[in-house]
PDB file of N, CA and C in Angstrom:
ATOM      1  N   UNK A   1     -31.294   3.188 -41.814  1.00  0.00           N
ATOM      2  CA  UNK A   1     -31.206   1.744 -41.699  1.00  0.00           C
ATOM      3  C   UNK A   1     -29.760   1.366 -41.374  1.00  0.00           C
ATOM      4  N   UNK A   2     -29.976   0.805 -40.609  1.00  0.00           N
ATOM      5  CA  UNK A   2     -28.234  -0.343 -39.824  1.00  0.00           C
ATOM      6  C   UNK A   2     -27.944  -1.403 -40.850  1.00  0.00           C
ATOM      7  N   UNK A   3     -26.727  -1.296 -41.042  1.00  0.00           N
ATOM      8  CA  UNK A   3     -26.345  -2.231 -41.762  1.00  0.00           C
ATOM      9  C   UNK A   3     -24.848  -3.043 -40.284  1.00  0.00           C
ATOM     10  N   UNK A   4     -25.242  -3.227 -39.297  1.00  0.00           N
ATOM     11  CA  UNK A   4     -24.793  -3.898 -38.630  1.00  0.00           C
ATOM     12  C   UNK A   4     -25.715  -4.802 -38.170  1.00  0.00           C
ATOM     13  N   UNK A   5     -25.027  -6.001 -37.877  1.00  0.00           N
ATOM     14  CA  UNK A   5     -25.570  -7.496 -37.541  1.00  0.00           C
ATOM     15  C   UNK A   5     -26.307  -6.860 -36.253  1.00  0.00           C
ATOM     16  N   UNK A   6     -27.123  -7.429 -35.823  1.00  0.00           N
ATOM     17  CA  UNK A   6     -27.738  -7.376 -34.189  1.00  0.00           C
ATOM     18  C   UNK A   6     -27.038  -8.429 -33.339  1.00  0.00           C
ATOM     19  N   UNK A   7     -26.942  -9.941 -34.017  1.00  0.00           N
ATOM     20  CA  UNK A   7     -26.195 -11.153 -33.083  1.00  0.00           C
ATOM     21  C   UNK A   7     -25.004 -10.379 -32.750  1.00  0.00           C
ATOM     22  N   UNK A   8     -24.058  -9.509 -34.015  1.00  0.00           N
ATOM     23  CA  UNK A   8     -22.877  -9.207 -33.136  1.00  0.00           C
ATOM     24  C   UNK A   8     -23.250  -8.175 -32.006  1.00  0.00           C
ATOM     25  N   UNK A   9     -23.950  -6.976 -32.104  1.00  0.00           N
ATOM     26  CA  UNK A   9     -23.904  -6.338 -31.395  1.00  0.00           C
ATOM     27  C   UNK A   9     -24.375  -7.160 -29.408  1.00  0.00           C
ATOM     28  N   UNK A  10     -25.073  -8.461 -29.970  1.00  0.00           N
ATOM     29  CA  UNK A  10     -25.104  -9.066 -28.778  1.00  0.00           C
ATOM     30  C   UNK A  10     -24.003  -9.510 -28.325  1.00  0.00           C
ATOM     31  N   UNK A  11     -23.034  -9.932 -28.927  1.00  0.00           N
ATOM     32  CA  UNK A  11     -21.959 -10.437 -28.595  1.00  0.00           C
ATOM     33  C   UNK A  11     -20.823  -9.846 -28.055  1.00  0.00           C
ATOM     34  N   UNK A  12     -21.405  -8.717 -28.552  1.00  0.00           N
ATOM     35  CA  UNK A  12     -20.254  -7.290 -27.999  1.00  0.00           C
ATOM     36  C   UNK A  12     -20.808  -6.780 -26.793  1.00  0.00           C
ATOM     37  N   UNK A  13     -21.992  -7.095 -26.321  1.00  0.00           N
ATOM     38  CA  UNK A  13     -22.414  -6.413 -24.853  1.00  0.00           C
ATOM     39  C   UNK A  13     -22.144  -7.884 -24.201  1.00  0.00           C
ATOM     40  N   UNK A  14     -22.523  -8.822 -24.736  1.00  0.00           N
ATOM     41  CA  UNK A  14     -22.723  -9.774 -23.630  1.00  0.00           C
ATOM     42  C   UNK A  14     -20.713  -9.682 -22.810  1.00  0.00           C
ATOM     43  N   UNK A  15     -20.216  -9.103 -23.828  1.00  0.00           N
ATOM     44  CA  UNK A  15     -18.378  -9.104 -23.388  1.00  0.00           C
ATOM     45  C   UNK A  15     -18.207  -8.213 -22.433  1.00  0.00           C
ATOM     46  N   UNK A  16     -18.649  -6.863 -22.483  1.00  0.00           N
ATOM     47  CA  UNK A  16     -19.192  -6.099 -21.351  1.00  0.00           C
ATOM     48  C   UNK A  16     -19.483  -6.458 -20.166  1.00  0.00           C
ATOM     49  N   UNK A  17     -20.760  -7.192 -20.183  1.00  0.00           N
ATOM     50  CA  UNK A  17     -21.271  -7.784 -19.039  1.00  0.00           C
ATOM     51  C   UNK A  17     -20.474  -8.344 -18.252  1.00  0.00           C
ATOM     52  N   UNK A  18     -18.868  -9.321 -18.397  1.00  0.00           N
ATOM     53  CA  UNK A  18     -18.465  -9.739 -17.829  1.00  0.00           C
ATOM     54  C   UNK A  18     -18.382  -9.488 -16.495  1.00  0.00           C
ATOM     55  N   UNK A  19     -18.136 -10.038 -15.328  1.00  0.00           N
ATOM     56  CA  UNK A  19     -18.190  -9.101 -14.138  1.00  0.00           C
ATOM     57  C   UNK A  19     -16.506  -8.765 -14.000  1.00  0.00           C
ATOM     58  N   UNK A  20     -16.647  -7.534 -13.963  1.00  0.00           N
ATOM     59  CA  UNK A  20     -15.434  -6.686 -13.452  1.00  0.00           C
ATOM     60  C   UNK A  20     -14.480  -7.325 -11.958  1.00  0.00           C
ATOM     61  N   UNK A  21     -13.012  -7.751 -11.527  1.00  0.00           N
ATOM     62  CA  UNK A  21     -12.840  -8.044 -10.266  1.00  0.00           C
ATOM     63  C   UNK A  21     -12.205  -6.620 -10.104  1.00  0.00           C
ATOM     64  N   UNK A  22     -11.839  -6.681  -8.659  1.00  0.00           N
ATOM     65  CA  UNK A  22     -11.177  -5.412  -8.283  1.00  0.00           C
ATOM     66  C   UNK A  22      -9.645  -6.174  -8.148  1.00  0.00           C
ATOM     67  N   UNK A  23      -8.697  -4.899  -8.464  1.00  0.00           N
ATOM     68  CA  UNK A  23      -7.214  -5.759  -8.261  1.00  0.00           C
ATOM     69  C   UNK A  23      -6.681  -6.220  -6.707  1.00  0.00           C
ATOM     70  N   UNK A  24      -5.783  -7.043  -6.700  1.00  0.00           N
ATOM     71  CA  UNK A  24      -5.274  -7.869  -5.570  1.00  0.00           C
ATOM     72  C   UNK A  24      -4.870  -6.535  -4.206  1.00  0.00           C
ATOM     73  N   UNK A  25      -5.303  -6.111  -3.213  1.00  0.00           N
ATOM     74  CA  UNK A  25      -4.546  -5.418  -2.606  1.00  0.00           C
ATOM     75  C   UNK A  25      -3.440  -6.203  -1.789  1.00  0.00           C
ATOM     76  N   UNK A  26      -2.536  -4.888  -1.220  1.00  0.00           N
ATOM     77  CA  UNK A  26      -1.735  -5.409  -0.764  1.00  0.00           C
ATOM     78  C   UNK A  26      -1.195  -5.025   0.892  1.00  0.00           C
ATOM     79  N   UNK A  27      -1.226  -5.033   1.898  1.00  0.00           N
ATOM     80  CA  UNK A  27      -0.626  -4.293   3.078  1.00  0.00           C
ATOM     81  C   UNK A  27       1.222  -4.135   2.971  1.00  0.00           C
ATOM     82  N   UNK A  28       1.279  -2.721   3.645  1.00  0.00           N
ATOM     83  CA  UNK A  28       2.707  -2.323   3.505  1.00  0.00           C
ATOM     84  C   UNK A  28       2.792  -2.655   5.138  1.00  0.00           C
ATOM     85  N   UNK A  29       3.907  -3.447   5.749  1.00  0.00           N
ATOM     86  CA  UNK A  29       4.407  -3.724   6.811  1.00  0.00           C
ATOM     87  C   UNK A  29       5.227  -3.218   7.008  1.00  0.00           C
ATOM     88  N   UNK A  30       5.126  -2.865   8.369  1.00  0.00           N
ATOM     89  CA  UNK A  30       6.637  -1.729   9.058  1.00  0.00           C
ATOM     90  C   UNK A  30       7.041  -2.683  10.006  1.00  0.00           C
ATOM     91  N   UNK A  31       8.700  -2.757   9.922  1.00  0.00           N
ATOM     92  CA  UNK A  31       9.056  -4.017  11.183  1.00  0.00           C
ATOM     93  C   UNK A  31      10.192  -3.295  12.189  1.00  0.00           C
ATOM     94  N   UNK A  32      10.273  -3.420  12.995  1.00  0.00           N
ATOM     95  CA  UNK A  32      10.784  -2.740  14.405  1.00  0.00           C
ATOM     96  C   UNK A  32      12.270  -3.400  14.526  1.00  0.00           C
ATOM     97  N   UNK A  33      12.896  -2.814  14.624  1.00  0.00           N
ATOM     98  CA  UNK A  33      14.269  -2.671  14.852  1.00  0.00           C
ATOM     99  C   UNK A  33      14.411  -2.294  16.130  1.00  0.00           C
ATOM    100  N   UNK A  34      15.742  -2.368  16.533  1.00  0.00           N
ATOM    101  CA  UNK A  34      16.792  -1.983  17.393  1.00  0.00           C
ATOM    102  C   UNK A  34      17.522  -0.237  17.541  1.00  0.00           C
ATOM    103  N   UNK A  35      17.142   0.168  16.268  1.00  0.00           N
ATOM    104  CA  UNK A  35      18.017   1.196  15.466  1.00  0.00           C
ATOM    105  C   UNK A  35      17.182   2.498  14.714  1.00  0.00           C
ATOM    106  N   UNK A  36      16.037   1.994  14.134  1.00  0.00           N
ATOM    107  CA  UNK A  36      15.307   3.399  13.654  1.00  0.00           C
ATOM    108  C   UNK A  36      14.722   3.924  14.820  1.00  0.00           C
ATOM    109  N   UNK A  37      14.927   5.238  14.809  1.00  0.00           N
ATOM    110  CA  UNK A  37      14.064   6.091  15.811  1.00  0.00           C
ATOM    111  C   UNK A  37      12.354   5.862  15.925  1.00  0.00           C
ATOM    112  N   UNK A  38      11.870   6.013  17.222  1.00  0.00           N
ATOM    113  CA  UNK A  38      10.288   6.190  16.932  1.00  0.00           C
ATOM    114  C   UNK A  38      10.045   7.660  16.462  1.00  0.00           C
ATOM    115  N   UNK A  39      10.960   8.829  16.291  1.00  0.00           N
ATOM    116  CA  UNK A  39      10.359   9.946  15.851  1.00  0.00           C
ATOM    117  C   UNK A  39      10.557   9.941  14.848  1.00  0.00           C
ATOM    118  N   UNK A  40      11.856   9.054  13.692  1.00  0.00           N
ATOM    119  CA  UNK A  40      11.864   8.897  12.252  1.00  0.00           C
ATOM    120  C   UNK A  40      10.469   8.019  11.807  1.00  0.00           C
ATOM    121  N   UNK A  41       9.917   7.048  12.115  1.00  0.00           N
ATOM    122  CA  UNK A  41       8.419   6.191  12.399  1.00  0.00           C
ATOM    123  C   UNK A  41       7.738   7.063  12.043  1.00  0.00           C
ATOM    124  N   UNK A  42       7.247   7.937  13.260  1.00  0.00           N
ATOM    125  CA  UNK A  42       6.314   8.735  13.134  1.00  0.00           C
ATOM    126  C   UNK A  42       6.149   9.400  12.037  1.00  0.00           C
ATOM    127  N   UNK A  43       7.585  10.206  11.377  1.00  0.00           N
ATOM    128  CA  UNK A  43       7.839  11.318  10.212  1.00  0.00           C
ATOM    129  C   UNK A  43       7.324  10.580   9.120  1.00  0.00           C
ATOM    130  N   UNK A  44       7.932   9.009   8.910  1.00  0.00           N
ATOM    131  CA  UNK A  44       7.695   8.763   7.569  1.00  0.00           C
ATOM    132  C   UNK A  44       5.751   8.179   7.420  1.00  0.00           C
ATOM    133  N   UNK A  45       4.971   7.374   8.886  1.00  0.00           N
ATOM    134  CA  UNK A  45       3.851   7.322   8.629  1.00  0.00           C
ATOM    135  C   UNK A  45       3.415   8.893   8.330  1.00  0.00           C
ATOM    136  N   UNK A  46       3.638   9.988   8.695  1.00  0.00           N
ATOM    137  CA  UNK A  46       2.881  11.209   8.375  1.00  0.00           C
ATOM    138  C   UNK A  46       3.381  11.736   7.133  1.00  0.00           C
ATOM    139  N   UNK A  47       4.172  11.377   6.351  1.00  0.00           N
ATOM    140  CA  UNK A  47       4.947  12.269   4.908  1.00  0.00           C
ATOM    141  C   UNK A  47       4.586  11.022   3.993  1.00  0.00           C
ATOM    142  N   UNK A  48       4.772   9.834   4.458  1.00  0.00           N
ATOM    143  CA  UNK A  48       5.282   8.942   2.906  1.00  0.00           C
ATOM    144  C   UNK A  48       3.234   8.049   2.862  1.00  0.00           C
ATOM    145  N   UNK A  49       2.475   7.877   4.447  1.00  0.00           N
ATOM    146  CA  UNK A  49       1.167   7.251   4.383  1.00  0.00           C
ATOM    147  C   UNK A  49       0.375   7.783   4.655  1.00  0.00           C
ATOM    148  N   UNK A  50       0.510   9.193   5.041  1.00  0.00           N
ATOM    149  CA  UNK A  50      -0.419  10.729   5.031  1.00  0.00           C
ATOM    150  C   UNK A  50      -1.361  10.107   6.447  1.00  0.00           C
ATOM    151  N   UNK A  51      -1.456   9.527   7.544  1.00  0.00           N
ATOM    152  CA  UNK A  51      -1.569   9.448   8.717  1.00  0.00           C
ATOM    153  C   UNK A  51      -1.531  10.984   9.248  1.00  0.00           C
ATOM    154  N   UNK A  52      -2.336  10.893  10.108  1.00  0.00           N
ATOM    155  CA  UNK A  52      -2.592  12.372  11.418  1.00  0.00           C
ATOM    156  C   UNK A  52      -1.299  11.878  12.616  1.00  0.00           C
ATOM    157  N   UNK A  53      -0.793  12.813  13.102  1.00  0.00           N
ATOM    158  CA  UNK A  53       0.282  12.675  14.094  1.00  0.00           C
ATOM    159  C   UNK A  53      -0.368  11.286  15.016  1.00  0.00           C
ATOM    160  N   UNK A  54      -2.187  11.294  15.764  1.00  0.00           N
ATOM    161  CA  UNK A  54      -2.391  10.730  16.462  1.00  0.00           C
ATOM    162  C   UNK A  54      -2.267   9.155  16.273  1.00  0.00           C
ATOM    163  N   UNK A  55      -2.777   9.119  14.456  1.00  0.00           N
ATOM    164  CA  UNK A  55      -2.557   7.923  14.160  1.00  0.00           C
ATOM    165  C   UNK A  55      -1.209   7.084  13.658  1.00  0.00           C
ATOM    166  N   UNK A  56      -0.384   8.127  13.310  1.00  0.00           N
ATOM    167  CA  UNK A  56       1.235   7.925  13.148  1.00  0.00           C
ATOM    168  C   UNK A  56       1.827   7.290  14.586  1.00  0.00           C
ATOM    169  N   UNK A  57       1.289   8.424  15.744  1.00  0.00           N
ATOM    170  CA  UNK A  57       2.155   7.467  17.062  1.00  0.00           C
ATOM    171  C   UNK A  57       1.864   6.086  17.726  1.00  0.00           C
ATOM    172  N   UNK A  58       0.334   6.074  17.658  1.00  0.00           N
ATOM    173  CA  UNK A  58      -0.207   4.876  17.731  1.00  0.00           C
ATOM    174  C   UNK A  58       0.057   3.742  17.064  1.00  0.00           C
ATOM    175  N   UNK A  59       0.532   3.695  15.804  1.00  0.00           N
ATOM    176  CA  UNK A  59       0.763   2.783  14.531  1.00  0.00           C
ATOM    177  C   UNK A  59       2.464   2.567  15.445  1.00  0.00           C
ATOM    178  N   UNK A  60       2.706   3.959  15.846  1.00  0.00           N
ATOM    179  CA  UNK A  60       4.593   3.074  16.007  1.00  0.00           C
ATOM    180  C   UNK A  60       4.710   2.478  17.245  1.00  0.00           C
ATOM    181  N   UNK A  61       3.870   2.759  18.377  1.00  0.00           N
ATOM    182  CA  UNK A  61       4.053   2.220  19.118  1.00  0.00           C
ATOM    183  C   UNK A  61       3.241   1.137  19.277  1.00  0.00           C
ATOM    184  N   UNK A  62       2.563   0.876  18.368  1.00  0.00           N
ATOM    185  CA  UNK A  62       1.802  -1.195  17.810  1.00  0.00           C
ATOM    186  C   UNK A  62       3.094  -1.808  17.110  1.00  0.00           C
ATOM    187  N   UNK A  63       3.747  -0.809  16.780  1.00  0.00           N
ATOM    188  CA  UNK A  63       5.136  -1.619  15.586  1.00  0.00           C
ATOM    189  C   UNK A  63       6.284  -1.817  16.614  1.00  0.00           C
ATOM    190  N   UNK A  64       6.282  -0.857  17.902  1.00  0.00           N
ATOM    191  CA  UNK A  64       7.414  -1.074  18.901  1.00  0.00           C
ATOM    192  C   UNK A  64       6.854  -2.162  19.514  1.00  0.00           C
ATOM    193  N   UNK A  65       6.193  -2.484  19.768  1.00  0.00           N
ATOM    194  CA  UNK A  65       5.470  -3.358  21.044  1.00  0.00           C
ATOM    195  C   UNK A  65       5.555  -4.888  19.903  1.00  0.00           C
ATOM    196  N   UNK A  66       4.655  -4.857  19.147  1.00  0.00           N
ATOM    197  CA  UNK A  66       4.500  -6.170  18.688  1.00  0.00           C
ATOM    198  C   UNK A  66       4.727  -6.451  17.646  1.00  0.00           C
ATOM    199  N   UNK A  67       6.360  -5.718  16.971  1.00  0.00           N
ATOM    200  CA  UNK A  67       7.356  -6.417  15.783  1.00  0.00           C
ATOM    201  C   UNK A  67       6.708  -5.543  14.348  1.00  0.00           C
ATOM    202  N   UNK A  68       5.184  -5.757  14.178  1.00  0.00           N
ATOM    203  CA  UNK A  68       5.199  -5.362  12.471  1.00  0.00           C
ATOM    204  C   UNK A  68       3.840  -4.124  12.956  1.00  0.00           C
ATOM    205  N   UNK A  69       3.648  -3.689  12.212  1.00  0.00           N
ATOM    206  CA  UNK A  69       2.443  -3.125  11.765  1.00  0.00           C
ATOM    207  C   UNK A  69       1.815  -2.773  10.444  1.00  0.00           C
ATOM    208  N   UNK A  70       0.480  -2.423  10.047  1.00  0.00           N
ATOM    209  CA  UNK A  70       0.305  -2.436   8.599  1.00  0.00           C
ATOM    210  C   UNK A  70       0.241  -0.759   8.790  1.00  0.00           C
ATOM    211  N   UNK A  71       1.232  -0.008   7.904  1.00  0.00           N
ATOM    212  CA  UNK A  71       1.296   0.916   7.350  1.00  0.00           C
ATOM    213  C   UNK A  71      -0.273   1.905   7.100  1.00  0.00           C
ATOM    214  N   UNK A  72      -0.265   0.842   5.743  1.00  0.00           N
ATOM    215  CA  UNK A  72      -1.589   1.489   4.884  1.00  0.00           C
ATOM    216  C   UNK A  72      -1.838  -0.449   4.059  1.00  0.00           C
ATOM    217  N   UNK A  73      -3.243  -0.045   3.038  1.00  0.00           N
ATOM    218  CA  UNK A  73      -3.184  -1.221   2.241  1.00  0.00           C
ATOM    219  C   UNK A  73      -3.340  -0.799   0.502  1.00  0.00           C
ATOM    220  N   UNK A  74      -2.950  -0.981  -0.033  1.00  0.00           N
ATOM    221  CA  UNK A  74      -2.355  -0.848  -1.127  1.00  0.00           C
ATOM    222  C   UNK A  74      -2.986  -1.419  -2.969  1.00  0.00           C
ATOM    223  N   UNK A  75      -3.374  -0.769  -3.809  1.00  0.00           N
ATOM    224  CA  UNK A  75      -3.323  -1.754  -5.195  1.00  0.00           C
ATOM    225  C   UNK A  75      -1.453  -2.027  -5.091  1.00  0.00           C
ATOM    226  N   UNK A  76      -1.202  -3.050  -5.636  1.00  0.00           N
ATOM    227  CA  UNK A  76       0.009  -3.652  -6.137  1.00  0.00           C
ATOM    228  C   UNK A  76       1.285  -2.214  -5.862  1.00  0.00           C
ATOM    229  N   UNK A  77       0.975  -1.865  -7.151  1.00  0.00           N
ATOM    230  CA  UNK A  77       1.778  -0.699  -8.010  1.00  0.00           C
ATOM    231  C   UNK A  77       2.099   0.634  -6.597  1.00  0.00           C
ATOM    232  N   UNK A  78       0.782   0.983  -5.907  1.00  0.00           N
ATOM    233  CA  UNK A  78       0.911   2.037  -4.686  1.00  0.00           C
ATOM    234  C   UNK A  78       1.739   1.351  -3.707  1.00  0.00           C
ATOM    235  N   UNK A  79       1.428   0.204  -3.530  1.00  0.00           N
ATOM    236  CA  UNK A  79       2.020  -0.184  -2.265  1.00  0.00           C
ATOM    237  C   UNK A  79       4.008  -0.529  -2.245  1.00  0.00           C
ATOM    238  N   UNK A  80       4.262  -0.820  -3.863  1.00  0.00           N
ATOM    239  CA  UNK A  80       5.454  -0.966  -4.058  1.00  0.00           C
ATOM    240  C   UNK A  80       5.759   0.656  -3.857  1.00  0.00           C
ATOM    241  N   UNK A  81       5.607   1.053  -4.323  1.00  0.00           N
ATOM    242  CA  UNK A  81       5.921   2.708  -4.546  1.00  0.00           C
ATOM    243  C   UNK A  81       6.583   2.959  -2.821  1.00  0.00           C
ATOM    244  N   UNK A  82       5.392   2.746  -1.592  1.00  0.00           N
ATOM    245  CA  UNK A  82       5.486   3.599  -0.599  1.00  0.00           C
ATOM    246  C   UNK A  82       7.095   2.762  -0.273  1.00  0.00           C
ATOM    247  N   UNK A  83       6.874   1.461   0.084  1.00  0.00           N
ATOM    248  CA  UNK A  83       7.991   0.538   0.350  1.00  0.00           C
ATOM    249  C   UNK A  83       9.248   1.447  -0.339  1.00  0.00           C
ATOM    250  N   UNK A  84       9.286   1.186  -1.804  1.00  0.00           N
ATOM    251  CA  UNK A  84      11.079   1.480  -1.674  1.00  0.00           C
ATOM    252  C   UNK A  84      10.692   3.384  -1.574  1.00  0.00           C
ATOM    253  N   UNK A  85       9.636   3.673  -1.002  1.00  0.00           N
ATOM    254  CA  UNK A  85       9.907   5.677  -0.840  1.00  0.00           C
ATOM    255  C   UNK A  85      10.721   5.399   0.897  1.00  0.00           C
ATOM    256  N   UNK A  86       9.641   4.371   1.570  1.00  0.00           N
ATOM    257  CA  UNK A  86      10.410   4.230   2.975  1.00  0.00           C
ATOM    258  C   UNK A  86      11.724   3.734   3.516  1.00  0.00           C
ATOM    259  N   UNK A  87      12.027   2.634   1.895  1.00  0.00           N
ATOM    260  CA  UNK A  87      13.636   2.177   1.880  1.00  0.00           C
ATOM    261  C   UNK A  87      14.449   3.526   1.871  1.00  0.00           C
ATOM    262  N   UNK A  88      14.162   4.243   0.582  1.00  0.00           N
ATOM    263  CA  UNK A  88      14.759   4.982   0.681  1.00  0.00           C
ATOM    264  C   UNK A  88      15.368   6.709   1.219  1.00  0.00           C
ATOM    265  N   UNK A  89      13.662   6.403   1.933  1.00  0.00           N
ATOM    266  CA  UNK A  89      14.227   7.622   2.832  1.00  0.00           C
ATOM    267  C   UNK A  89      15.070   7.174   4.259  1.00  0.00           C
ATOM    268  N   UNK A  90      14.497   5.978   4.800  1.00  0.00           N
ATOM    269  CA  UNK A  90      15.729   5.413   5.502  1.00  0.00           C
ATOM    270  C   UNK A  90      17.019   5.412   5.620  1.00  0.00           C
ATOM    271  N   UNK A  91      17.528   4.357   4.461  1.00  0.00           N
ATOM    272  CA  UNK A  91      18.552   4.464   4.316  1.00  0.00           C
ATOM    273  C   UNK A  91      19.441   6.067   4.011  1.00  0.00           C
ATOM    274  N   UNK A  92      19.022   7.118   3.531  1.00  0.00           N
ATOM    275  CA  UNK A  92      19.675   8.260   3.505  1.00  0.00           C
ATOM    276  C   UNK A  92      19.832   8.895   4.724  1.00  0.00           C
ATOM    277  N   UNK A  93      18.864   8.008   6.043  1.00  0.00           N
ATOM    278  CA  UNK A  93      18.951   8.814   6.974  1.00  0.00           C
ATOM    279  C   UNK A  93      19.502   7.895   7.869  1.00  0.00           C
ATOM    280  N   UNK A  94      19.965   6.618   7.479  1.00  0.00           N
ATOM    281  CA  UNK A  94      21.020   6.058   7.979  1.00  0.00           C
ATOM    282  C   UNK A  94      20.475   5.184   8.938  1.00  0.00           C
ATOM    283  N   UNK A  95      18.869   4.838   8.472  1.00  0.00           N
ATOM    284  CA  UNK A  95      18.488   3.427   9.388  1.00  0.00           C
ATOM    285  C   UNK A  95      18.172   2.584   8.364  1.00  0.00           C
ATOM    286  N   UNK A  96      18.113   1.530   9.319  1.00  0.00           N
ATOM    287  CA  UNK A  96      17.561   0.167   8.590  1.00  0.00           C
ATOM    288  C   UNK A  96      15.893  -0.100   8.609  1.00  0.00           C
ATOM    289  N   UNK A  97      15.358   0.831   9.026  1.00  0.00           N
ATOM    290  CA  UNK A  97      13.701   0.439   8.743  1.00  0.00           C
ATOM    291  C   UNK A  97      13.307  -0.746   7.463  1.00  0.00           C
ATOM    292  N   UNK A  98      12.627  -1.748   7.977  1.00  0.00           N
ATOM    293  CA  UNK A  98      12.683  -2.749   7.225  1.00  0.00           C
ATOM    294  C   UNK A  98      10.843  -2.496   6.782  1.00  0.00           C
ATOM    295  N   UNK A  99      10.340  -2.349   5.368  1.00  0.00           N
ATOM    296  CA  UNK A  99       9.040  -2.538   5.073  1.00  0.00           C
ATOM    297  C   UNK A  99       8.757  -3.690   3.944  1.00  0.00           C
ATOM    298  N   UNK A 100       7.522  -4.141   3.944  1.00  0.00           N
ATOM    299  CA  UNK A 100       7.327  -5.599   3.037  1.00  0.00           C
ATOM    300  C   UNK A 100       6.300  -5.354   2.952  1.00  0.00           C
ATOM    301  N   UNK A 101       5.633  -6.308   1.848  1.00  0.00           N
ATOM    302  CA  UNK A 101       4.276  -6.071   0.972  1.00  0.00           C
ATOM    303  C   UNK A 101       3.956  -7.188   1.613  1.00  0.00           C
ATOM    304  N   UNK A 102       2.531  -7.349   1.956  1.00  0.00           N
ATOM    305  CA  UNK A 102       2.005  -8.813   2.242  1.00  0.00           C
ATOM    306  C   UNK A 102       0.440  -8.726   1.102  1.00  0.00           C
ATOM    307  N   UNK A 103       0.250  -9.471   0.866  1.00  0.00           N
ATOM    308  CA  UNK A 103      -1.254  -9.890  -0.026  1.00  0.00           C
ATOM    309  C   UNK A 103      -2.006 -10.108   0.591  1.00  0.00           C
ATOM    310  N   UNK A 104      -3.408  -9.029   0.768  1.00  0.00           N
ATOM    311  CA  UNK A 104      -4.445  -9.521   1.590  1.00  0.00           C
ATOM    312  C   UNK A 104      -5.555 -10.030   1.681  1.00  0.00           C
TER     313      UNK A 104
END
């Protein structure tokens, strides 16, 4: 024999039930310069957003031609991550590759 209430145990599923959302994603933007190489582009879509070479060159030359491109798209937390991995492999390699989070 239960010596627990039944109303609570309703009350404790009906909390369950809530509907679940999924978190906010986010797109990582790559913006085109004057100054980063398209073969540094290419390196970091294939090392830092795991892209195939075919889809790495294609992505840089949408980012040469028309200013931004979306990287990858992101929960919150991943998409900050890739950003300052691409700040900072940049900057050690002595470009200014500029990347930004947009909310999608």
């Amino acid at each position: 024999m239960s010596d627990h209430d039944p109303d609570s145990r309703e009350e404790i599923l009906s909390d369950v039930d809530e509907e679940v959302t999924e978190p906010p994603m986010y797109k990582v933007l790559l913006h085109n310069d004057d100054f980063t190489t398209k073969e540094f582009v290419v390196n970091v879509l294939l090392k830092i957003f795991n892209k195939s070479l075919e889809e790495a060159t294609q992505l840089m030359w949408s980012v040469h031609r028309n200013g931004t491109g979306i990287a990858g798209v992101y929960p919150f937390e991943v998409a900050e991550s890739k950003v300052n991995m691409v700040t900072a492999t940049a900057r050690e390699n002595g470009f200014p590759l500029k990347t930004t989070l947009e909310r999608e």
